[in-house]
N, C-alpha and C. Protein backbone atom coordinates (compact mmCIF):
# COMPACT_ATOMS: atom_id res chain seq x y z
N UNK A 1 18.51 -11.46 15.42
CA UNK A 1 17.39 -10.73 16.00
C UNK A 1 16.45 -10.27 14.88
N UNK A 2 15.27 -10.18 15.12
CA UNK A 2 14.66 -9.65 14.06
C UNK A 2 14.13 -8.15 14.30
N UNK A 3 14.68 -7.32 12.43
CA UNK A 3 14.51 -6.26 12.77
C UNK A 3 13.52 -5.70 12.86
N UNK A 4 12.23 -6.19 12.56
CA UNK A 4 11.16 -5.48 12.74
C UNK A 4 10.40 -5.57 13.68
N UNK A 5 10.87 -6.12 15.05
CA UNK A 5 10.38 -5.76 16.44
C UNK A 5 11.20 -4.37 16.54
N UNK A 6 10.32 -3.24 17.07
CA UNK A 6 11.10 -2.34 16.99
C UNK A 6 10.10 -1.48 18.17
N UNK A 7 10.25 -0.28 18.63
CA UNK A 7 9.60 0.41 19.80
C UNK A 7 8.80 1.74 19.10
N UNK A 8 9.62 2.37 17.50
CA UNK A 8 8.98 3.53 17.37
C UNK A 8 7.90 3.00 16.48
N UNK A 9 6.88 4.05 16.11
CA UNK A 9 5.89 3.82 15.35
C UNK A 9 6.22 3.09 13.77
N UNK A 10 5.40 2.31 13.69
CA UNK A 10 5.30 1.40 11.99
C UNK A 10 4.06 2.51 11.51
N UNK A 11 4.46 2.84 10.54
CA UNK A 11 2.84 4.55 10.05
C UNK A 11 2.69 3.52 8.69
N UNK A 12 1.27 3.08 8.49
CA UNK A 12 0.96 2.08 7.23
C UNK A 12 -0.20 2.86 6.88
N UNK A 13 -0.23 2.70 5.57
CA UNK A 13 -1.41 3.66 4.80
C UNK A 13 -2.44 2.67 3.86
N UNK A 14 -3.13 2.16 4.31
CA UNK A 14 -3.78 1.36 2.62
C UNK A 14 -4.91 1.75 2.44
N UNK A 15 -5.27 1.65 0.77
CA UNK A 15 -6.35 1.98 0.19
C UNK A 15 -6.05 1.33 -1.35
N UNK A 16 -7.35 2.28 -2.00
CA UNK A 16 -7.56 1.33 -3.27
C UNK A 16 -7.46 2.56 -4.49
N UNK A 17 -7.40 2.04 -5.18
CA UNK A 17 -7.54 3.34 -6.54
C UNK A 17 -8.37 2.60 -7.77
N UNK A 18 -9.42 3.55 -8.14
CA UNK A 18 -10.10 3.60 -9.08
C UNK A 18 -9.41 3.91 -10.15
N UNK A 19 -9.36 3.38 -11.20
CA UNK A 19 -8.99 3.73 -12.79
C UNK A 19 -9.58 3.70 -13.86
N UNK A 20 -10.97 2.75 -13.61
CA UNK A 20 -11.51 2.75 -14.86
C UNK A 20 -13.01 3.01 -13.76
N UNK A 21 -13.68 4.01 -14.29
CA UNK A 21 -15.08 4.33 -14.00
C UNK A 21 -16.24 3.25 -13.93
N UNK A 22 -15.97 2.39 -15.25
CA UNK A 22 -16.45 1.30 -16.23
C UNK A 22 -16.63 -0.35 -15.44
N UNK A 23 -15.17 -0.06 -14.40
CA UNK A 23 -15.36 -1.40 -13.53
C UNK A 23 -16.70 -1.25 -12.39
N UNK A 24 -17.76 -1.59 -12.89
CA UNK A 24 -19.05 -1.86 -12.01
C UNK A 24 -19.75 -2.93 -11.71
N UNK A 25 -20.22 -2.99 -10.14
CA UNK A 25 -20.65 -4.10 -10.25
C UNK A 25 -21.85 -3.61 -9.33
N UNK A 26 -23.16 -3.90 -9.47
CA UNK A 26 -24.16 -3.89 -8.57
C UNK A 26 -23.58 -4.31 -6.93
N UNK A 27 -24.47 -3.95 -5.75
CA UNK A 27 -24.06 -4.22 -4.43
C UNK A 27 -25.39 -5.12 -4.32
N UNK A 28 -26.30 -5.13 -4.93
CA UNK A 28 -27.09 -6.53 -4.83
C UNK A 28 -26.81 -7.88 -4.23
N UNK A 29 -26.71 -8.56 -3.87
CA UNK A 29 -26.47 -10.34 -3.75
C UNK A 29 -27.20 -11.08 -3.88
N UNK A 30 -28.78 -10.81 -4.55
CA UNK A 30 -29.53 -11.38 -5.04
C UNK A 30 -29.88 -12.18 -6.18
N UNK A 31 -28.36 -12.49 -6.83
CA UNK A 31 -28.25 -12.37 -8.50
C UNK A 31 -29.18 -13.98 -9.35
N UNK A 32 -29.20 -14.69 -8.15
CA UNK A 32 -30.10 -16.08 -7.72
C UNK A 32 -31.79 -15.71 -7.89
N UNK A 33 -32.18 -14.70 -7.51
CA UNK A 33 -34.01 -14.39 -7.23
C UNK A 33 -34.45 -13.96 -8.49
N UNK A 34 -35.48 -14.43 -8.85
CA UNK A 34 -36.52 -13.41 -10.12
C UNK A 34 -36.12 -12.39 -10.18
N UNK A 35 -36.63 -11.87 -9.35
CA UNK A 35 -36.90 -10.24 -9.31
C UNK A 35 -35.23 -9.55 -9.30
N UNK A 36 -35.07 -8.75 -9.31
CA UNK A 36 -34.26 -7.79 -9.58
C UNK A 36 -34.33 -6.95 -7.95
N UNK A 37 -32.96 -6.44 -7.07
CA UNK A 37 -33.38 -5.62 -6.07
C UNK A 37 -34.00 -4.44 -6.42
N UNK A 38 -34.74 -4.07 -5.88
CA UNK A 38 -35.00 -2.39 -5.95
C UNK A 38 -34.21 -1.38 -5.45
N UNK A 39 -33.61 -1.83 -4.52
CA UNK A 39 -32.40 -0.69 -3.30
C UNK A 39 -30.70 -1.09 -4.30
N UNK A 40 -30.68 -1.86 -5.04
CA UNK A 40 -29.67 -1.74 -5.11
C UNK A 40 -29.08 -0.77 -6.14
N UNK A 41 -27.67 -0.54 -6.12
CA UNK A 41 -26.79 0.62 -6.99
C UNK A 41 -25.55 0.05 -7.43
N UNK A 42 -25.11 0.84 -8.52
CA UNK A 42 -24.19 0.56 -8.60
C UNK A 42 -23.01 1.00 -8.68
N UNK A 43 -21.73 -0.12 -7.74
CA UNK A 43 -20.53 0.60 -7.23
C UNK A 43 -19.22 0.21 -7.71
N UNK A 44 -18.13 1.29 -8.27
CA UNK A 44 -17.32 1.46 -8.98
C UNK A 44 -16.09 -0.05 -8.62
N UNK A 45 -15.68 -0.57 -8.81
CA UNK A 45 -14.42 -1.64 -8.36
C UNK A 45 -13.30 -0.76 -8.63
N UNK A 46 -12.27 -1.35 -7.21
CA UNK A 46 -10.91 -0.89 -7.80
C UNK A 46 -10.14 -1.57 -8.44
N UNK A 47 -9.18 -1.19 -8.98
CA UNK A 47 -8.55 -1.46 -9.91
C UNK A 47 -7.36 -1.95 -9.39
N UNK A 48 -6.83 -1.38 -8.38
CA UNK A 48 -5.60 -1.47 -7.62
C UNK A 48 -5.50 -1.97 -5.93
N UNK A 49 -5.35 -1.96 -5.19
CA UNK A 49 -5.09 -2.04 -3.61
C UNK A 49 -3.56 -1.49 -3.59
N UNK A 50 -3.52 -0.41 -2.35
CA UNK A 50 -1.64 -0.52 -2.32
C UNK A 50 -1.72 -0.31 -1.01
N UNK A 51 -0.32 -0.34 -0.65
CA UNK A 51 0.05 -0.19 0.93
C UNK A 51 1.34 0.44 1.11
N UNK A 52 1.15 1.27 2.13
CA UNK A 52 2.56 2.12 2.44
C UNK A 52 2.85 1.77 3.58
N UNK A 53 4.37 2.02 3.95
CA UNK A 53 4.74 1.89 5.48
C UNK A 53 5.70 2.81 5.45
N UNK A 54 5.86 2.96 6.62
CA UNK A 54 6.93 4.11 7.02
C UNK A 54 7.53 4.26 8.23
N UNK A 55 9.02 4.11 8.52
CA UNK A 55 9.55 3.66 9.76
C UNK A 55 10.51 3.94 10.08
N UNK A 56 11.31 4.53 11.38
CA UNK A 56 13.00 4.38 11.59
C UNK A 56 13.49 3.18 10.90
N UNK A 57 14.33 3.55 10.45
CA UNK A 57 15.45 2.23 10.28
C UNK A 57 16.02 1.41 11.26
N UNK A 58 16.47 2.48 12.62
CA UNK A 58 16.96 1.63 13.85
C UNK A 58 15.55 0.94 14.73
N UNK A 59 14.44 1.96 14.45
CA UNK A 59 13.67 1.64 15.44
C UNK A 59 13.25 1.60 16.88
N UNK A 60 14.34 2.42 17.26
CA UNK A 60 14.74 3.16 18.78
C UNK A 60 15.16 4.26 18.93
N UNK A 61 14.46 4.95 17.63
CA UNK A 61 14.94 6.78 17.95
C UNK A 61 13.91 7.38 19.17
N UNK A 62 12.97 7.05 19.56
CA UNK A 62 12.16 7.37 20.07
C UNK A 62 11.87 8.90 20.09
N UNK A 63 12.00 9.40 18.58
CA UNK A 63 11.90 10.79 18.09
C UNK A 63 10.57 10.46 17.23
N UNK A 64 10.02 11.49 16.44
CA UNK A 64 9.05 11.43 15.58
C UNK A 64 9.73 11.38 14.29
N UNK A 65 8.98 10.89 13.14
CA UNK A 65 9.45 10.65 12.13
C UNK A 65 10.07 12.19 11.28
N UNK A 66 8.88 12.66 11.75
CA UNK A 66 9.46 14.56 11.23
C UNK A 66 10.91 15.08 11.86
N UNK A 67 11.43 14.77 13.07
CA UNK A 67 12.32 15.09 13.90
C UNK A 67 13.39 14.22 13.24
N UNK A 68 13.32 12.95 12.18
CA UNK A 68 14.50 12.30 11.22
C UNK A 68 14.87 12.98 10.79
N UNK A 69 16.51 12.86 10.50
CA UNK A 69 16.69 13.24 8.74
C UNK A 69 16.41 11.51 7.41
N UNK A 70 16.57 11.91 6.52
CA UNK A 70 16.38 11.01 5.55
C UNK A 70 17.14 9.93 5.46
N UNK A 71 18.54 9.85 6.05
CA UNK A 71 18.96 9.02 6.48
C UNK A 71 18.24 7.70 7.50
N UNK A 72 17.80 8.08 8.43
CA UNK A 72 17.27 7.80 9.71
C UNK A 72 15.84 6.93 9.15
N UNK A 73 15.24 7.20 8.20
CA UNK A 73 14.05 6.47 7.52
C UNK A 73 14.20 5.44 6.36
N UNK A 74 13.07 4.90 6.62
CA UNK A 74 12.45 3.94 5.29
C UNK A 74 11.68 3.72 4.95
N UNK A 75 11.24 3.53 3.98
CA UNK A 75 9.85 3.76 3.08
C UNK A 75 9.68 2.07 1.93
N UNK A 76 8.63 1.94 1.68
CA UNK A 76 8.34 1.16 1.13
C UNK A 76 6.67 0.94 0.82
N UNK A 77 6.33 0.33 -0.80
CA UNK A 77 5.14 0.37 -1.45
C UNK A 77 4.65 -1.04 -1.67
N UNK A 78 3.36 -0.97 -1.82
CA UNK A 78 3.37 -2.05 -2.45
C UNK A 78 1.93 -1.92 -3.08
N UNK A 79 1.74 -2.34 -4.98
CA UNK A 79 1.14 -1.92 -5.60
C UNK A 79 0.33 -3.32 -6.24
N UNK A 80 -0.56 -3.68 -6.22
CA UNK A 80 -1.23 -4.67 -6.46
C UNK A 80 -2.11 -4.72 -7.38
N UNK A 81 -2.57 -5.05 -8.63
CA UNK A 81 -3.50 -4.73 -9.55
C UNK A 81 -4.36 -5.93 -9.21
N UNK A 82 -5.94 -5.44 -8.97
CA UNK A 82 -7.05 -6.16 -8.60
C UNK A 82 -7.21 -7.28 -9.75
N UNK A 83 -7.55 -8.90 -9.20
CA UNK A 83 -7.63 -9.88 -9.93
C UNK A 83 -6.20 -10.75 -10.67
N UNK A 84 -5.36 -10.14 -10.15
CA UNK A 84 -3.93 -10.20 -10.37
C UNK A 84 -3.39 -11.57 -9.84
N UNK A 85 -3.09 -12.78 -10.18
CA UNK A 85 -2.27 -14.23 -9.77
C UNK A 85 -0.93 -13.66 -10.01
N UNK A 86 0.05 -14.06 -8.26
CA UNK A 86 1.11 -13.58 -8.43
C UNK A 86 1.56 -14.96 -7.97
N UNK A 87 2.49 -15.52 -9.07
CA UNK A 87 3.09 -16.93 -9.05
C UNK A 87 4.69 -16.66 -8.17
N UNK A 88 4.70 -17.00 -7.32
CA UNK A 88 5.49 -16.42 -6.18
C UNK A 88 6.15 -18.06 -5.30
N UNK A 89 7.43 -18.63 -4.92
CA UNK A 89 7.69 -19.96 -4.22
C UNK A 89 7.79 -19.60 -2.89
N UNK A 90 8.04 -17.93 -2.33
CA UNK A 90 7.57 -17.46 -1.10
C UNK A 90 6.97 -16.77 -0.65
N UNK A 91 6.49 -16.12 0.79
CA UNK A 91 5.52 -14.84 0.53
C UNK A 91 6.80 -13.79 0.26
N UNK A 92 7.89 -13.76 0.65
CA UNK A 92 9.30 -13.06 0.49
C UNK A 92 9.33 -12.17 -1.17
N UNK A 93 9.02 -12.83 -1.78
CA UNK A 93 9.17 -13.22 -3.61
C UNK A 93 8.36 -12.52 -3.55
N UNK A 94 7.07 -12.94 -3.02
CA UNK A 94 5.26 -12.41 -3.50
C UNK A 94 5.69 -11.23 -3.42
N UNK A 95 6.15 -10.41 -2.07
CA UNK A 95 6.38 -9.40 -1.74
C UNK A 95 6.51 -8.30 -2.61
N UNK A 96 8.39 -9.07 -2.84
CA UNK A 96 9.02 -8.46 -3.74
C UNK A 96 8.19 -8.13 -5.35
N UNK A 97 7.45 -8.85 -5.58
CA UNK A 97 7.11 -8.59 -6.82
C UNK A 97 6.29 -7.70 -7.14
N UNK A 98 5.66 -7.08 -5.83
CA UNK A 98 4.88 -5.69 -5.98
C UNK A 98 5.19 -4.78 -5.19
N UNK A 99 6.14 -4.95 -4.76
CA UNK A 99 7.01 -3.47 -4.01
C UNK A 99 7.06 -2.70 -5.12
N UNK A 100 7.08 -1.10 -4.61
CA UNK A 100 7.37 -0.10 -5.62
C UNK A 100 7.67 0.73 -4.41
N UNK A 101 8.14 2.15 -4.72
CA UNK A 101 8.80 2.97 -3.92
C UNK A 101 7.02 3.76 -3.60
N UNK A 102 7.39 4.32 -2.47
CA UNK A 102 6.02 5.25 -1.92
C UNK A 102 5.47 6.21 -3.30
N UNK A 103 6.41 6.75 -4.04
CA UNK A 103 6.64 8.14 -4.63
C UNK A 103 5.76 7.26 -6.27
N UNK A 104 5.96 6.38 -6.52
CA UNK A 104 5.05 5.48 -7.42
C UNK A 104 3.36 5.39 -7.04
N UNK A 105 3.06 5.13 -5.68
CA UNK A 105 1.58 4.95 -5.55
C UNK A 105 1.09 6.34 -5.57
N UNK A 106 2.44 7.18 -5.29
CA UNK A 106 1.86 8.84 -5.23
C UNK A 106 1.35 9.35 -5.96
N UNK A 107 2.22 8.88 -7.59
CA UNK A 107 2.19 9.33 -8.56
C UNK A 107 0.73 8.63 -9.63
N UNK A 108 0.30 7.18 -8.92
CA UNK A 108 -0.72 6.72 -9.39
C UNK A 108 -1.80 7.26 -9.23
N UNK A 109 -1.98 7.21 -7.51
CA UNK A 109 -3.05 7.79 -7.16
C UNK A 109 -3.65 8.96 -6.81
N UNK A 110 -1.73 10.11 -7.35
CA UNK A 110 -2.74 11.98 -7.23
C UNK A 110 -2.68 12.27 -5.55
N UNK A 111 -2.22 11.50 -4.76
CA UNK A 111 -2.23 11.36 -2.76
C UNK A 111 -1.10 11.62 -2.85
N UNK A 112 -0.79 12.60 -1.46
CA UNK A 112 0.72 12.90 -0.96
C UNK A 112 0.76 12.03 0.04
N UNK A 113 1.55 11.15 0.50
CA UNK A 113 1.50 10.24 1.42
C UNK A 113 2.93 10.83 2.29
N UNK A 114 2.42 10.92 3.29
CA UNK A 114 3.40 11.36 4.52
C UNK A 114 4.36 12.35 3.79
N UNK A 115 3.38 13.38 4.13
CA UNK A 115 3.74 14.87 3.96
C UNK A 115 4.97 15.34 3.75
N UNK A 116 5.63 15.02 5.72
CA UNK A 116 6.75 16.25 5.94
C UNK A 116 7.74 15.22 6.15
N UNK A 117 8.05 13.95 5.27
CA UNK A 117 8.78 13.04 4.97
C UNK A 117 9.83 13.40 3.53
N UNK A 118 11.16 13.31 3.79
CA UNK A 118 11.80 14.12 2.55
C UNK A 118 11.67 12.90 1.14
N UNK A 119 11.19 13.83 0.02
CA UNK A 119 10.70 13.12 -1.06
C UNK A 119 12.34 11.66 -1.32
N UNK A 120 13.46 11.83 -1.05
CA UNK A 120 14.19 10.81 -1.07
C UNK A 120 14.00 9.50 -0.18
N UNK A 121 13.00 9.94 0.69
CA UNK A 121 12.62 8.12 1.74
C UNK A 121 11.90 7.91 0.95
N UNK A 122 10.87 8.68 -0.08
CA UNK A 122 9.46 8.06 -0.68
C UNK A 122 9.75 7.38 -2.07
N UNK A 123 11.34 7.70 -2.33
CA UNK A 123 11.88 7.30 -3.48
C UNK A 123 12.58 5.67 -3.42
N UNK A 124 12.56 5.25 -1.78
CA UNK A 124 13.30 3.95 -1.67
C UNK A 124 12.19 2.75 -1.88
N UNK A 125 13.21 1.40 -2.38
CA UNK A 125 12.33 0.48 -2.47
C UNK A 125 13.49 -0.82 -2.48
N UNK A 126 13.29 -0.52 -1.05
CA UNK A 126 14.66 -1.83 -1.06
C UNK A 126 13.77 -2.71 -0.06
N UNK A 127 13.47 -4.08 -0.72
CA UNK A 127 13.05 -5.40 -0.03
C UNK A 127 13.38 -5.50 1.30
N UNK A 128 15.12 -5.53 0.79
CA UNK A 128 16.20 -6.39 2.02
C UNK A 128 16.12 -5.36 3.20
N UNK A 129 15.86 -4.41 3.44
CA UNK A 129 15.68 -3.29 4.23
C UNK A 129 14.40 -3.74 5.41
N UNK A 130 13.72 -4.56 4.73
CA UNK A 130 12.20 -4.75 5.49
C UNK A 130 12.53 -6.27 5.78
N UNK A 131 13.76 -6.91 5.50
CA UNK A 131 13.53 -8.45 5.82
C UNK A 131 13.04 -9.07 4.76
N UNK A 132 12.58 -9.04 3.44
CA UNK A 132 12.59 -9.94 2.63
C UNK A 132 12.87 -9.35 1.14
């Protein structure tokens, strides 16, 4: 059976993180014309993309995640550095190779990610837990 058909909520978080101020690129698309835009500015690139998830383990508590104990959850990251070739023979592998625990993107990006979650789910980073 597969475990990630499941009934309670999948809670996924993504965003990007800035690190270097310096990564800029005009929002122009004119870079082809004489002229130069007049409206355009310029906007910071990220540096990173990550993604969180957060879930029962059984997937049929039909409780809220706050109403777990730490047992009862799982957590998992995944941390991607922008422009990054990840030489990978599955997406399984790919996966794995930028998983990090929640408590890592926390610590990158200065964000508390799912609050009233006990800091030991934000500390896990087990693949085989999610199916690959």
């Amino acid at each position: 059976s597969n475990r990630n058909i499941v009934s309670d909520t999948l809670f996924v978080v993504a965003g990007c993180h800035y690190a270097h101020e310096e990564w800029a690129e005009y929002d122009s698309s004119n870079y082809n014309e004489p002229t130069v835009d007049p409206n355009r500015k310029s906007c910071v690139m990220p540096t990173h993309q990550f993604k969180v998830l957060l879930r029962t383990r059984s997937g049929q508590t039909g409780r809220r995640v706050q109403e777990c104990s730490a047992d009862e959850l799982q957590s998992i990251g995944f941390w991607v550095e922008t422009f990054t070739r990840i030489d990978a023979s599955s997406a399984s592998s790919a996966l794995r190779a930028v998983a990090v625990p929640v408590s890592t993107i926390e610590r990158q990006t200065g964000l508390m990610l799912f609050p009233e979650v006990p800091a030991s789910v934000k500390e896990q980073c087990n693949p085989s837990d999610w199916g690959f």
